[in-house]
PDB file of N, CA and C in Angstrom:
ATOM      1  N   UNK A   1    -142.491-180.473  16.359  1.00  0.00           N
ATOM      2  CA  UNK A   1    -143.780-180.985  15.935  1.00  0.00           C
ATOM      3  C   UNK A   1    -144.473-179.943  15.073  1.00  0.00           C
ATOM      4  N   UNK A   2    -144.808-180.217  13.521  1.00  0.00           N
ATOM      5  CA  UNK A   2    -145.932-179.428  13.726  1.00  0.00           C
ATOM      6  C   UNK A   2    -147.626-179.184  13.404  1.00  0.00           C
ATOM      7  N   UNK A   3    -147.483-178.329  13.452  1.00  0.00           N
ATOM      8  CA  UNK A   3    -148.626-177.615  13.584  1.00  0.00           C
ATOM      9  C   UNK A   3    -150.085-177.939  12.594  1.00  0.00           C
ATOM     10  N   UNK A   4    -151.424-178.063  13.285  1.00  0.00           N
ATOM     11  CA  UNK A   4    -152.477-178.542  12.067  1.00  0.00           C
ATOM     12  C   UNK A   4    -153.252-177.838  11.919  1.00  0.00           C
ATOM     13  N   UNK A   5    -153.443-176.902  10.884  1.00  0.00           N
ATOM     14  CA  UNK A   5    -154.952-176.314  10.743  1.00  0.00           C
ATOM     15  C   UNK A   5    -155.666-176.704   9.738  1.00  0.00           C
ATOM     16  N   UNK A   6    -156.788-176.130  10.607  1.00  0.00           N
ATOM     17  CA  UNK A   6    -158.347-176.657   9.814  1.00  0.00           C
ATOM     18  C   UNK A   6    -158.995-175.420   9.328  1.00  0.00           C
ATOM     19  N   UNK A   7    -158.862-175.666   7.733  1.00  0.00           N
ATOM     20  CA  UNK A   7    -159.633-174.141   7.061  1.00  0.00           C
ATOM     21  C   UNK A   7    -160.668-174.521   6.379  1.00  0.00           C
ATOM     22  N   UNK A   8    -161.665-172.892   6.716  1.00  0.00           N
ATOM     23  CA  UNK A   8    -163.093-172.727   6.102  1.00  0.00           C
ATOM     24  C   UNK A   8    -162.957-173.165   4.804  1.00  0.00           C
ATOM     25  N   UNK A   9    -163.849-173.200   3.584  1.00  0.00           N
ATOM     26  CA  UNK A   9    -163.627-173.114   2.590  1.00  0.00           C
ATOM     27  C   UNK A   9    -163.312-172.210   1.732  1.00  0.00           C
ATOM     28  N   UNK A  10    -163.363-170.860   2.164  1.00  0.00           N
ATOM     29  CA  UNK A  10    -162.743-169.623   1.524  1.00  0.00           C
ATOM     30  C   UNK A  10    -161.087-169.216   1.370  1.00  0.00           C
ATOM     31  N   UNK A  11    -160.556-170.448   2.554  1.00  0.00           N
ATOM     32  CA  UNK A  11    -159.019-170.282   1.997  1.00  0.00           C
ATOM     33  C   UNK A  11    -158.493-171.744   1.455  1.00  0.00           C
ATOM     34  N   UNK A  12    -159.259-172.236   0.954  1.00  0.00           N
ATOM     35  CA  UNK A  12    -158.752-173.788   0.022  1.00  0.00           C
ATOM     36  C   UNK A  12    -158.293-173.414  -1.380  1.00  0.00           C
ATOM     37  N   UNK A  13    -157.222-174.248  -1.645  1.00  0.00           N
ATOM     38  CA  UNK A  13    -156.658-174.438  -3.564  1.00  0.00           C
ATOM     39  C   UNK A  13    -157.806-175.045  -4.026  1.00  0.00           C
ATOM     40  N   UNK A  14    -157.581-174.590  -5.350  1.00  0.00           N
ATOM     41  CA  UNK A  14    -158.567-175.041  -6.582  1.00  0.00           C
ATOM     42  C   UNK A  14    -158.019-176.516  -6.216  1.00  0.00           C
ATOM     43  N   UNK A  15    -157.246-176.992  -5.735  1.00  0.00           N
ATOM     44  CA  UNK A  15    -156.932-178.759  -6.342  1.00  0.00           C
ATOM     45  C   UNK A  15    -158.034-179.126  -4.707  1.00  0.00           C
ATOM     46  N   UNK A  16    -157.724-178.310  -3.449  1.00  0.00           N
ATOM     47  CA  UNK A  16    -158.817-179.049  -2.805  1.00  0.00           C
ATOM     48  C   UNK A  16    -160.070-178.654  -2.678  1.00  0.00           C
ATOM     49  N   UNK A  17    -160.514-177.622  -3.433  1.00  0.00           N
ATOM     50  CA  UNK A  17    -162.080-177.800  -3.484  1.00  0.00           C
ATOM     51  C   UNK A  17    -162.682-178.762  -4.233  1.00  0.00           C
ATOM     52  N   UNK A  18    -161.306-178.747  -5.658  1.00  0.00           N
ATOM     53  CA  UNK A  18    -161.723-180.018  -6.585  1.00  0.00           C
ATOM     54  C   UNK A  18    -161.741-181.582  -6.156  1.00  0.00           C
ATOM     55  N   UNK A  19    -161.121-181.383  -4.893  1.00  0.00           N
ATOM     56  CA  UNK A  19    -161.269-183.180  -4.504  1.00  0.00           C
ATOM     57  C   UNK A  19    -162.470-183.187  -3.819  1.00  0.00           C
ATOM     58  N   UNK A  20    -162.409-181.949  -2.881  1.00  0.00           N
ATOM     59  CA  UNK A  20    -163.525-182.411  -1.997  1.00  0.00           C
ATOM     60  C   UNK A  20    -164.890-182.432  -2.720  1.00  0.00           C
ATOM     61  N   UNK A  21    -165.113-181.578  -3.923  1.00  0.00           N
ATOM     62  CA  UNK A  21    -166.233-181.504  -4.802  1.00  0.00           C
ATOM     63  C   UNK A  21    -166.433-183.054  -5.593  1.00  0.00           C
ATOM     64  N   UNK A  22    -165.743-182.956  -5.979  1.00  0.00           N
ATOM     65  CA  UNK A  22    -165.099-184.782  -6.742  1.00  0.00           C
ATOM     66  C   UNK A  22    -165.872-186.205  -5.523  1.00  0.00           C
ATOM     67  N   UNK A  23    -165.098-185.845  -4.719  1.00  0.00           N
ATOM     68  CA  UNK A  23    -165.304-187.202  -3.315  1.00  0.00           C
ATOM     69  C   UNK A  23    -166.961-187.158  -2.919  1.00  0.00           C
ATOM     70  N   UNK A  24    -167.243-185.848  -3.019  1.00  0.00           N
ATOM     71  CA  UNK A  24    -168.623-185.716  -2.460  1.00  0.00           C
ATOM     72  C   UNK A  24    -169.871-186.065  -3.243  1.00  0.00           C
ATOM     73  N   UNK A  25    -169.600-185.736  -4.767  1.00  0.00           N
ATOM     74  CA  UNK A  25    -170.234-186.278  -6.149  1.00  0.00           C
ATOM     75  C   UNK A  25    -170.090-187.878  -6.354  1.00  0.00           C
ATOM     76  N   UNK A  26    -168.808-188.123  -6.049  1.00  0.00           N
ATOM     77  CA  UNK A  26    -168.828-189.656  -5.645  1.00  0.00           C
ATOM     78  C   UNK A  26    -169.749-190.150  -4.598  1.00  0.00           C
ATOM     79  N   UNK A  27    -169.797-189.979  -3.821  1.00  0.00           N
ATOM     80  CA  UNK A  27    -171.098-190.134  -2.409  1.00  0.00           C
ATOM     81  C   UNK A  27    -171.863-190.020  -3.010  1.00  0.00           C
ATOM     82  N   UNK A  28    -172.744-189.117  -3.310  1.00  0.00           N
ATOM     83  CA  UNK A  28    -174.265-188.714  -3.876  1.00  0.00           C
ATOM     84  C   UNK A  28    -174.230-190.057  -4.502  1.00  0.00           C
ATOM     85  N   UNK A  29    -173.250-190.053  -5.863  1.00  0.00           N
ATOM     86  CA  UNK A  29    -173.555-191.075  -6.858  1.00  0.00           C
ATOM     87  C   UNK A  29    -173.326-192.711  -6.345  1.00  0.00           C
ATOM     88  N   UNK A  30    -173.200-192.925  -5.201  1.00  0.00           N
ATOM     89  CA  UNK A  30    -173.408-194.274  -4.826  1.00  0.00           C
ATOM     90  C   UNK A  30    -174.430-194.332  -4.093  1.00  0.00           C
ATOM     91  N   UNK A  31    -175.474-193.451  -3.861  1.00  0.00           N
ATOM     92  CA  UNK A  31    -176.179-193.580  -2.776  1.00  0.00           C
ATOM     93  C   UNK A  31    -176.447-192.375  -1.247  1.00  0.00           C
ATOM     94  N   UNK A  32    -175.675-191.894  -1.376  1.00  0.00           N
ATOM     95  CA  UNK A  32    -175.471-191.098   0.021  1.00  0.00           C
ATOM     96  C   UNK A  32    -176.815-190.048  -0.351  1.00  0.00           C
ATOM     97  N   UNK A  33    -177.326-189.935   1.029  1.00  0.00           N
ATOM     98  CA  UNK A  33    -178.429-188.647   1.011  1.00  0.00           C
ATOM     99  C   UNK A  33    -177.739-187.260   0.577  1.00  0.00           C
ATOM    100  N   UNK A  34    -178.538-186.496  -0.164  1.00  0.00           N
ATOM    101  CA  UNK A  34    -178.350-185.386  -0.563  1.00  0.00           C
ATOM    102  C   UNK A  34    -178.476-184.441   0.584  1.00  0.00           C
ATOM    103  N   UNK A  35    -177.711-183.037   0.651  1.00  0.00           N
ATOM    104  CA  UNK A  35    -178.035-182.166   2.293  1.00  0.00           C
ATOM    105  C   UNK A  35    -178.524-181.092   2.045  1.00  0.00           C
ATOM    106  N   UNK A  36    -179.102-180.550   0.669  1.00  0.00           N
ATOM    107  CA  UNK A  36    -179.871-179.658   0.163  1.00  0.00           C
ATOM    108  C   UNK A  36    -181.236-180.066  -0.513  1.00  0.00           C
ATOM    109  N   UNK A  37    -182.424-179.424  -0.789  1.00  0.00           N
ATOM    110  CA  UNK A  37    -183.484-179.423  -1.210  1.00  0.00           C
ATOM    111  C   UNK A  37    -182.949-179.012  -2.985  1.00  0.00           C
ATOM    112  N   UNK A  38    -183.097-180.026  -3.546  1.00  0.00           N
ATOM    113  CA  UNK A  38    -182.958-179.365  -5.008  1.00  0.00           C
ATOM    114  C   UNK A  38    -183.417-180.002  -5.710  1.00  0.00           C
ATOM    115  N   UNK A  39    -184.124-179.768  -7.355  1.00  0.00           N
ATOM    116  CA  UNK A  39    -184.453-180.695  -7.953  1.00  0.00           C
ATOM    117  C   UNK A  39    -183.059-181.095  -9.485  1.00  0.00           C
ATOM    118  N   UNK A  40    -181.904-181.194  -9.103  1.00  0.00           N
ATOM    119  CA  UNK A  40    -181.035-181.185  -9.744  1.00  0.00           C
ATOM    120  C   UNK A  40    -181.236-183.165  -9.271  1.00  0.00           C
ATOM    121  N   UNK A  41    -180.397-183.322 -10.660  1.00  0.00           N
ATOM    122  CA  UNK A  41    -179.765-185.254 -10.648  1.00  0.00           C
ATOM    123  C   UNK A  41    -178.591-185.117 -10.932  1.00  0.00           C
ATOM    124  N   UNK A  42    -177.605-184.291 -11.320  1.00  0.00           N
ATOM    125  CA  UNK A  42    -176.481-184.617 -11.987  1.00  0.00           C
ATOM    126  C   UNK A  42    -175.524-184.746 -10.669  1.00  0.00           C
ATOM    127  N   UNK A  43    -174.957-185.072  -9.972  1.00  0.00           N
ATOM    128  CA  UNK A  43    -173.837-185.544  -8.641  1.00  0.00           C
ATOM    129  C   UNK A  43    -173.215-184.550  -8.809  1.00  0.00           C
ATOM    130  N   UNK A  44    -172.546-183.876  -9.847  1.00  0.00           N
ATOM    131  CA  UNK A  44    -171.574-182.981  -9.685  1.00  0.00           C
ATOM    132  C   UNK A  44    -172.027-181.970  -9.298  1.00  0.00           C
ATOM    133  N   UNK A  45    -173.426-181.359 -10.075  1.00  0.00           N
ATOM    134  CA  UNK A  45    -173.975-180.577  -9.949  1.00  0.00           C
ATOM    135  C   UNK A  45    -174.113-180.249  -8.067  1.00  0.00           C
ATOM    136  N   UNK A  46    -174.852-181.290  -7.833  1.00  0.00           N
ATOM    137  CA  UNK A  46    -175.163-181.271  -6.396  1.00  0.00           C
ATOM    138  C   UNK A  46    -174.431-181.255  -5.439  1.00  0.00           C
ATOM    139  N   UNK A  47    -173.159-181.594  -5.808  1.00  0.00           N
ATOM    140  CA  UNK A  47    -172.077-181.856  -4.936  1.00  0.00           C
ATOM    141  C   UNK A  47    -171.621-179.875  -4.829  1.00  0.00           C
ATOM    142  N   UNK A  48    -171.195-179.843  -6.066  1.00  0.00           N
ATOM    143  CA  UNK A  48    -171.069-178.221  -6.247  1.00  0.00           C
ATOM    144  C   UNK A  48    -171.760-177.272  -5.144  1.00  0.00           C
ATOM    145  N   UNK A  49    -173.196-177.419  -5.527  1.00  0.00           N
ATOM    146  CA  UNK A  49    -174.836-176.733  -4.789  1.00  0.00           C
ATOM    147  C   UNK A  49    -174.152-177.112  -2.952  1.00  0.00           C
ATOM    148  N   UNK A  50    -174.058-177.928  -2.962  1.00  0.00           N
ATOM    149  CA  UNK A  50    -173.769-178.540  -1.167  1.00  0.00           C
ATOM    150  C   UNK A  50    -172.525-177.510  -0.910  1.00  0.00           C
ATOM    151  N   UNK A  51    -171.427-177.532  -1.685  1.00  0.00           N
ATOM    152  CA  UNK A  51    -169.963-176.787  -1.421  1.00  0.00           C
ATOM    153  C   UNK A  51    -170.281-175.335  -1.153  1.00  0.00           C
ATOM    154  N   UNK A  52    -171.218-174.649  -2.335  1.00  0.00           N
ATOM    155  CA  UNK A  52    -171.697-173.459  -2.235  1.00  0.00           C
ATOM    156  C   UNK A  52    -172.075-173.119  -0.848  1.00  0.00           C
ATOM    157  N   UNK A  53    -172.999-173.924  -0.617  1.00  0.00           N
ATOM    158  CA  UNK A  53    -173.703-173.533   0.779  1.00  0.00           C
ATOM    159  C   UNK A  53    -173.138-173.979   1.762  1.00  0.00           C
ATOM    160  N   UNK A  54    -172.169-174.441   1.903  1.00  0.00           N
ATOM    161  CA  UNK A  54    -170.867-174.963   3.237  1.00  0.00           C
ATOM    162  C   UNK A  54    -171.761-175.950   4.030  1.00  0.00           C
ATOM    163  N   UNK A  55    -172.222-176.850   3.321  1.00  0.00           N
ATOM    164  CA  UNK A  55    -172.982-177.726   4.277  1.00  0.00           C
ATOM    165  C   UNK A  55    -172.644-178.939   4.366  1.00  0.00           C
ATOM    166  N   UNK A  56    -171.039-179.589   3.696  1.00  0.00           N
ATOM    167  CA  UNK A  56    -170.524-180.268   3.869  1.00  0.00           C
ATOM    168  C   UNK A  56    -169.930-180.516   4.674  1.00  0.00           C
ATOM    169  N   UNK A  57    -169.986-181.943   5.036  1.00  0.00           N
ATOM    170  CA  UNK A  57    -169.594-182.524   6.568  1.00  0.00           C
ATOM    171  C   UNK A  57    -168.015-183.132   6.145  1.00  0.00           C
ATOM    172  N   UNK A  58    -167.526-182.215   5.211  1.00  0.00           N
ATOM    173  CA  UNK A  58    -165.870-182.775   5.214  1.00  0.00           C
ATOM    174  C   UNK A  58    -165.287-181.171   5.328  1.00  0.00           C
ATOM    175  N   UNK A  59    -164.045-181.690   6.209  1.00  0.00           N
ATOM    176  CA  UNK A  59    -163.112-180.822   6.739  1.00  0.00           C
ATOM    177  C   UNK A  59    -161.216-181.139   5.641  1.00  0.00           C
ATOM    178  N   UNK A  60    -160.664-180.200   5.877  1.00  0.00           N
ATOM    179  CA  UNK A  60    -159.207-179.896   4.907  1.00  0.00           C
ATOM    180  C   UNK A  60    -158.485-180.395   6.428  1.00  0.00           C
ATOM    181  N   UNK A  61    -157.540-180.992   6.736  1.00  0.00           N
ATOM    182  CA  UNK A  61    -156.249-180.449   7.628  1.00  0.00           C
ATOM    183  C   UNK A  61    -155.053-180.615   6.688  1.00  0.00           C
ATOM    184  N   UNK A  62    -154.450-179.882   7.165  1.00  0.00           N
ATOM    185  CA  UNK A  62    -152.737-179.324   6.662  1.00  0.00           C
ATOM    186  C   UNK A  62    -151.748-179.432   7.341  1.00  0.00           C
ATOM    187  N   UNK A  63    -151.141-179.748   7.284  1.00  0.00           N
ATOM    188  CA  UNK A  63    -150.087-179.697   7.734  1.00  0.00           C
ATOM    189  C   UNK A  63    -148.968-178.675   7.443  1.00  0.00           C
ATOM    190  N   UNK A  64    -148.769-177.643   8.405  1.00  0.00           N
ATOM    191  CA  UNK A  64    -147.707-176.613   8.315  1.00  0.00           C
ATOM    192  C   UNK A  64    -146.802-176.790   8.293  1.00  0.00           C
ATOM    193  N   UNK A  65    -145.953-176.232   7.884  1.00  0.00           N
ATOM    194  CA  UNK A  65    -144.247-176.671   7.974  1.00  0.00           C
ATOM    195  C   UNK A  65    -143.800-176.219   8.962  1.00  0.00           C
ATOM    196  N   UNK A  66    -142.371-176.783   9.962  1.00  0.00           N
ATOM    197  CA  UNK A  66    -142.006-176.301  11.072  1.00  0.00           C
ATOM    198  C   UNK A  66    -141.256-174.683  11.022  1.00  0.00           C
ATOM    199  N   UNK A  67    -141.769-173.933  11.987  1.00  0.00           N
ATOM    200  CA  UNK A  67    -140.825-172.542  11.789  1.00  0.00           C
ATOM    201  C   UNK A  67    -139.873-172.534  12.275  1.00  0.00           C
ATOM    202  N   UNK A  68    -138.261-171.680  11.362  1.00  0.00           N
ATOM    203  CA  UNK A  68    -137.134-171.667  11.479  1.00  0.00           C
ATOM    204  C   UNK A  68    -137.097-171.000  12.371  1.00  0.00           C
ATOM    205  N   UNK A  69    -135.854-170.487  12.742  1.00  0.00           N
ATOM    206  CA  UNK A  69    -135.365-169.976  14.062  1.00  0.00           C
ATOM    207  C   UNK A  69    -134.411-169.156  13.318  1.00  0.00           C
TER     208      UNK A  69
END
């Protein structure tokens, strides 16, 4: 079986900060409450501002590969 971890945002790839930045700018821009005080409009922007400050309520899991023997 293996193994799942769940990482901070200081050890994520550029491809998943870029989704999760992406998915979250999507939210804003349909509607979703903003989780910072800012006077920014642009979604990306804000989505960015939220990532900065780790106040996003989305998590990474991974899946490890099994270790050889």
């Amino acid at each position: 079986m293996r193994g799942i971890l769940m990482f901070f945002y200081s050890s994520l790839t550029r491809f998943e900060k870029t989704r999760i930045i992406s998915a979250r700018a999507l939210q804003i821009s349909m509607g979703a409450p903003v989780l910072v005080k800012t006077g920014l409009h642009d979604p990306k922007q804000i989505a960015l501002l939220e990532f900065e400050k780790n106040v996003l309520p989305i998590t990474v899991k991974r899946d490890m590969p099994k270790k050889s023997r």
